[in-house]
Every structure is written in C-alpha cells, then in structure tokens.
N, C-alpha and C. Protein backbone atom coordinates (compact mmCIF):
# COMPACT_ATOMS: atom_id res chain seq x y z
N UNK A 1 128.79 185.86 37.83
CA UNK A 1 128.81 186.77 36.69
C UNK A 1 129.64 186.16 35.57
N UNK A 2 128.89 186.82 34.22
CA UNK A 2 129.78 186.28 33.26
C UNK A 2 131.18 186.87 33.08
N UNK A 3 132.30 186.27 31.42
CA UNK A 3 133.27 187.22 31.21
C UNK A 3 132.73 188.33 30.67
N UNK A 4 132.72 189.84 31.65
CA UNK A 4 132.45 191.06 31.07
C UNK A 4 133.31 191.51 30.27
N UNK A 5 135.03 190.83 30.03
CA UNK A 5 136.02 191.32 29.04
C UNK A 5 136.51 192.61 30.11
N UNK A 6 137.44 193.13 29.27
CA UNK A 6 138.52 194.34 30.01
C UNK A 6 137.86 195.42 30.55
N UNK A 7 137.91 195.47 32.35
CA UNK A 7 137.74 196.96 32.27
C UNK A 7 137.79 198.27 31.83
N UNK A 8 137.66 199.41 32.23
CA UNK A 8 138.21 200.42 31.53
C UNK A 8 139.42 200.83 32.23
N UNK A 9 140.09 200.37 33.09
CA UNK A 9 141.26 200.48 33.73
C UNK A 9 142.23 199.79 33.32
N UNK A 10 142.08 198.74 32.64
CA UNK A 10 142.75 198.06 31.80
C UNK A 10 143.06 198.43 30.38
N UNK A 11 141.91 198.95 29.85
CA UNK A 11 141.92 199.40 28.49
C UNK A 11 142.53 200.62 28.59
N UNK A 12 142.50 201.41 29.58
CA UNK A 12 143.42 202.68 29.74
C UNK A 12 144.98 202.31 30.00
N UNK A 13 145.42 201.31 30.93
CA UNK A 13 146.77 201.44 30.98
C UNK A 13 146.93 200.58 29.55
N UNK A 14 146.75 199.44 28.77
CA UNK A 14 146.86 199.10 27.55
C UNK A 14 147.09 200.21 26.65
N UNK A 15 146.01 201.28 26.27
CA UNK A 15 146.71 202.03 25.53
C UNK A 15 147.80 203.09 26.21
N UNK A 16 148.02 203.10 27.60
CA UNK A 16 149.30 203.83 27.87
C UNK A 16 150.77 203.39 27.52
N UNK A 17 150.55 201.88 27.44
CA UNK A 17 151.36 201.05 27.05
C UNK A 17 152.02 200.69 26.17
N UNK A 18 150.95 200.88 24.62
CA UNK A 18 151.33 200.08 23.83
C UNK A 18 151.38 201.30 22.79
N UNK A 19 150.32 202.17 23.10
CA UNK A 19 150.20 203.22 21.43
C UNK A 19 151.25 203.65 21.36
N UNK A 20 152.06 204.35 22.84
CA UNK A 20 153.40 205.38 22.13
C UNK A 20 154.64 204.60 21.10
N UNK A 21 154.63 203.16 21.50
CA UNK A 21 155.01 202.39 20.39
C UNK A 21 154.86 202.05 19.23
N UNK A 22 153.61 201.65 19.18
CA UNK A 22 152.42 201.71 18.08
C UNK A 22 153.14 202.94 16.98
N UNK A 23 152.43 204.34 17.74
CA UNK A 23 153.16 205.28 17.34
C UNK A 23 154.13 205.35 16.53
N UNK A 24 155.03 205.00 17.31
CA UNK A 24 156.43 205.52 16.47
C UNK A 24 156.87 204.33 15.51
N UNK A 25 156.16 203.11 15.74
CA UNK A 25 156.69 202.00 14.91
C UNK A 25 156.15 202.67 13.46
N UNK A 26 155.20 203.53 13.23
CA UNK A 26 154.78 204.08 11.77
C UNK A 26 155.26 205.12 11.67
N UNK A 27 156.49 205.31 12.35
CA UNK A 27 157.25 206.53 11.54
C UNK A 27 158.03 206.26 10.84
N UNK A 28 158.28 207.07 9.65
CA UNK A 28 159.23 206.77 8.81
C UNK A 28 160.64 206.01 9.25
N UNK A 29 160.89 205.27 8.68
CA UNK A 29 162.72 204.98 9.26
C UNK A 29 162.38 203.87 10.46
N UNK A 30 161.25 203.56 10.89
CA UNK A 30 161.01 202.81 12.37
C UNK A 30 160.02 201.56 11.89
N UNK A 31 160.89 200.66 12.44
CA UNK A 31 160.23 199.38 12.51
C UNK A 31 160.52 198.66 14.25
N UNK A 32 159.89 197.40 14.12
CA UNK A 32 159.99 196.55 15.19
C UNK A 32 161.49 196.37 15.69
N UNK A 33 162.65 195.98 14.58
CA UNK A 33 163.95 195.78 14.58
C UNK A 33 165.22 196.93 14.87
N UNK A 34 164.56 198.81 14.78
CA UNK A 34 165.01 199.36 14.93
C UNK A 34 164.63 199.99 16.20
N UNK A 35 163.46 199.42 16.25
CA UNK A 35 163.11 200.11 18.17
C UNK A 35 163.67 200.54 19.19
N UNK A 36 164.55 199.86 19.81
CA UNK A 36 165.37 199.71 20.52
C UNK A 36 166.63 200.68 20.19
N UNK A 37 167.03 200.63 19.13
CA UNK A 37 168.00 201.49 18.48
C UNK A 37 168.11 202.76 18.99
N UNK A 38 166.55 203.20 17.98
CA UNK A 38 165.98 204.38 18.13
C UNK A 38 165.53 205.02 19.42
N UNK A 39 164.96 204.01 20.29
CA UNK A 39 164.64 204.72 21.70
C UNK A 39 165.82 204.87 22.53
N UNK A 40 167.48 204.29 22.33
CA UNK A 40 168.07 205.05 22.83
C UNK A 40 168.80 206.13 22.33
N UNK A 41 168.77 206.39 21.02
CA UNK A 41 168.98 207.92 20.18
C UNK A 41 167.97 208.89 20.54
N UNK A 42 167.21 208.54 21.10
CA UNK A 42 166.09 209.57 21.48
C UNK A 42 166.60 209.86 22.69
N UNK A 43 166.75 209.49 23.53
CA UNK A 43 166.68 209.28 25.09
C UNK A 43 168.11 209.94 24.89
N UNK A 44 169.31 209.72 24.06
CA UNK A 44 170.70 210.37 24.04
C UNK A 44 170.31 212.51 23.60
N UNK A 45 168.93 212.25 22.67
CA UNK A 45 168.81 213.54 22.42
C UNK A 45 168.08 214.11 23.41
N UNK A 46 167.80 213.74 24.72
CA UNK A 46 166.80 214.61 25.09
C UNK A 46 165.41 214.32 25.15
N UNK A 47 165.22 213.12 24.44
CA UNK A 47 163.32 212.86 23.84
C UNK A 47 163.17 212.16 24.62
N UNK A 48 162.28 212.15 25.60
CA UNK A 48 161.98 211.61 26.61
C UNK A 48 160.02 211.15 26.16
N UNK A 49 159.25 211.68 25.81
CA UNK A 49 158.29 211.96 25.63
C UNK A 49 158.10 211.81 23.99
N UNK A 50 156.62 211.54 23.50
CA UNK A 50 156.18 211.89 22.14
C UNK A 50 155.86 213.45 22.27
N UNK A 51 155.81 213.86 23.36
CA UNK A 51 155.34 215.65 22.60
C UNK A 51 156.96 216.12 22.65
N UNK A 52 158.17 215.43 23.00
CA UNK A 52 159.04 215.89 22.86
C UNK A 52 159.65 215.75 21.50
N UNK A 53 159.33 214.44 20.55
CA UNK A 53 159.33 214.46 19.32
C UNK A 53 158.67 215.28 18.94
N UNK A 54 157.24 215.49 18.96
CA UNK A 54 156.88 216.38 18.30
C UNK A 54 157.24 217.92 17.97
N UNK A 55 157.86 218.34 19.13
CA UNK A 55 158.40 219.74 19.21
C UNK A 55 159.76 219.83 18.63
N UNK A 56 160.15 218.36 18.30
CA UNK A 56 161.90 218.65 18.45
C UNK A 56 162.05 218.73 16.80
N UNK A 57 163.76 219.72 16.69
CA UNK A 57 163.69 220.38 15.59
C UNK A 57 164.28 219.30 14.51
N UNK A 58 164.51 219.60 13.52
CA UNK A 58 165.03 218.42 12.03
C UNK A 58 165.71 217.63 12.56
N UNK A 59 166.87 218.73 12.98
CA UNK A 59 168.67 218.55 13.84
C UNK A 59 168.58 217.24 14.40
N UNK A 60 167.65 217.44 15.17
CA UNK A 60 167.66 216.40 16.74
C UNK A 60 166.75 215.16 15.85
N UNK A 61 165.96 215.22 15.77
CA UNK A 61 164.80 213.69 15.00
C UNK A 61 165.56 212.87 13.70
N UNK A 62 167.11 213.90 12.97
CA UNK A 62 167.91 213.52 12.17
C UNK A 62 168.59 212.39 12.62
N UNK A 63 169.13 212.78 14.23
CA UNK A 63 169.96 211.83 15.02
C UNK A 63 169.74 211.42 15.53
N UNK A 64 168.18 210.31 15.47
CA UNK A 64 167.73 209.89 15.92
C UNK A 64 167.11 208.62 14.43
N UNK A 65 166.50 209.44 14.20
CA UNK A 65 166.04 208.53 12.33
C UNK A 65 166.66 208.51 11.44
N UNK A 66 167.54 209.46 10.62
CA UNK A 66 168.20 209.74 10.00
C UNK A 66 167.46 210.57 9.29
N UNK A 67 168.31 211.80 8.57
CA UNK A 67 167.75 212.92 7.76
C UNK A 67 166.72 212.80 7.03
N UNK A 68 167.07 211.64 5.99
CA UNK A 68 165.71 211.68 5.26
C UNK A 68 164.32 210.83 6.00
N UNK A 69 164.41 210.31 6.82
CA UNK A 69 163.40 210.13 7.73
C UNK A 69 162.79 211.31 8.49
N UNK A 70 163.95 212.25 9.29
CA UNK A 70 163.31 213.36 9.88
C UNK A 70 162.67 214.25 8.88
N UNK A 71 163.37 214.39 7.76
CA UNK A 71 162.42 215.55 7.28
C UNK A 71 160.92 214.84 6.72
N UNK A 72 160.50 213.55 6.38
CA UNK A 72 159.08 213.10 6.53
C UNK A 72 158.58 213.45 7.54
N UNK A 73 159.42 213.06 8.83
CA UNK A 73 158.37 213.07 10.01
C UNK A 73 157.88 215.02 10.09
N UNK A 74 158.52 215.79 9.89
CA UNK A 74 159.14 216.55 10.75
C UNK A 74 157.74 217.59 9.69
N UNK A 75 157.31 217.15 8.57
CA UNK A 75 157.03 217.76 7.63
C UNK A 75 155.54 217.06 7.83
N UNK A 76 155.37 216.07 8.12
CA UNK A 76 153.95 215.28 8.28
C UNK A 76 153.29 215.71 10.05
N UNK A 77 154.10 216.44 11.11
CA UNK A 77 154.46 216.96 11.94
C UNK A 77 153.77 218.44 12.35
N UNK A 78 154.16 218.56 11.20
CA UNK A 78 154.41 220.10 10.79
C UNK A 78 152.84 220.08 10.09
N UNK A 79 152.19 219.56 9.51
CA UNK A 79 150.73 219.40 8.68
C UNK A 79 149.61 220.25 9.48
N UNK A 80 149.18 220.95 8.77
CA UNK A 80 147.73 221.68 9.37
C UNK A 80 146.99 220.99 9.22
N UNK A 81 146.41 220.88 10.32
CA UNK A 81 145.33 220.21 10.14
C UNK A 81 143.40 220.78 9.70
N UNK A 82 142.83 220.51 8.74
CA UNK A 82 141.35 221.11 8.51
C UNK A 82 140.74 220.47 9.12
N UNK A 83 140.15 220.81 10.40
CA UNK A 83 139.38 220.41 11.07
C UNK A 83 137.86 220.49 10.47
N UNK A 84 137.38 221.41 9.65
CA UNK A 84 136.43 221.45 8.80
C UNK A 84 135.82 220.40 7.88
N UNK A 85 137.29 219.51 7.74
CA UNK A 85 137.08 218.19 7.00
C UNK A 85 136.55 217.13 7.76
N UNK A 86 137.21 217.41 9.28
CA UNK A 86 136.51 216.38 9.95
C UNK A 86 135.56 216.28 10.67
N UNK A 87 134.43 217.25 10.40
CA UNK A 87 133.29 216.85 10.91
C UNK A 87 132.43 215.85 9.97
N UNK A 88 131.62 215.06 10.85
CA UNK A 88 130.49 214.40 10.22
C UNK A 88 129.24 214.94 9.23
C-alpha cells in the first residue's frame, strides 16, 4: 500500500494537542514567549481547562493576562453569537 497520510486517530490527538495552544497563543496579551508564563498564572488561578477560561471572571483572566488584555478577551468571550449569519 501506498502513503495514505495521517489517520484519523492521529489527526484527532494532533488537534488535542496543539489547538488549545493554538488557541490561546491568539489571545490578546499571548504570544509564543509568554506561554509558559501564562500557563502557570492560569494553573495558580484555578484554570485548568479552556472552558475554565472561558467561564472565568475579569478578576481571575486579569491575573493571568493583565487587565487590559482580560477585558478584550473577556468581552470577545462574552460576544453573541448570530448564528443566522452563519448559514450557507
């Protein structure tokens, strides 16, 4: 047989792997160089998880990003979403 390329067991733990990083590297205040930083200000607040960012209040994502970072995230977070827009 030829190269069929990545299973889907592969392509599943890959994105288990890599997006929650991915993720947060496009949050405000977060780059490659602060990573590390930041994942143990998270882990000091409690954030164990991305749905735990997501739930967590200004306070906590402040001391973690800093204020004016949390209130982007916290506010882009916070966004309704129109699902109406996203149909085809």
């Amino acid at each position: 047989m030829g190269d069929e390329g990545p299973n889907e067991d592969e392509e599943d733990e890959d994105f288990n792997r890599f997006m929650p990083t991915e993720f947060l590297k496009r949050l405000p205040g977060v780059d490659s160089t602060k990573l590390t930083e930041i994942t143990r200000k998270a882990k000091l607040q409690g954030l164990q998880t991305m749905v735990d960012i997501c739930k967590a209040e200004i306070e906590t994502l402040g001391a973690v990003f800093g204020q004016k970072n949390a209130r982007e995230i916290k506010q882009f977070l916070d966004k309704k979403v129109d699902f109406s827009d996203l149909r085809s």
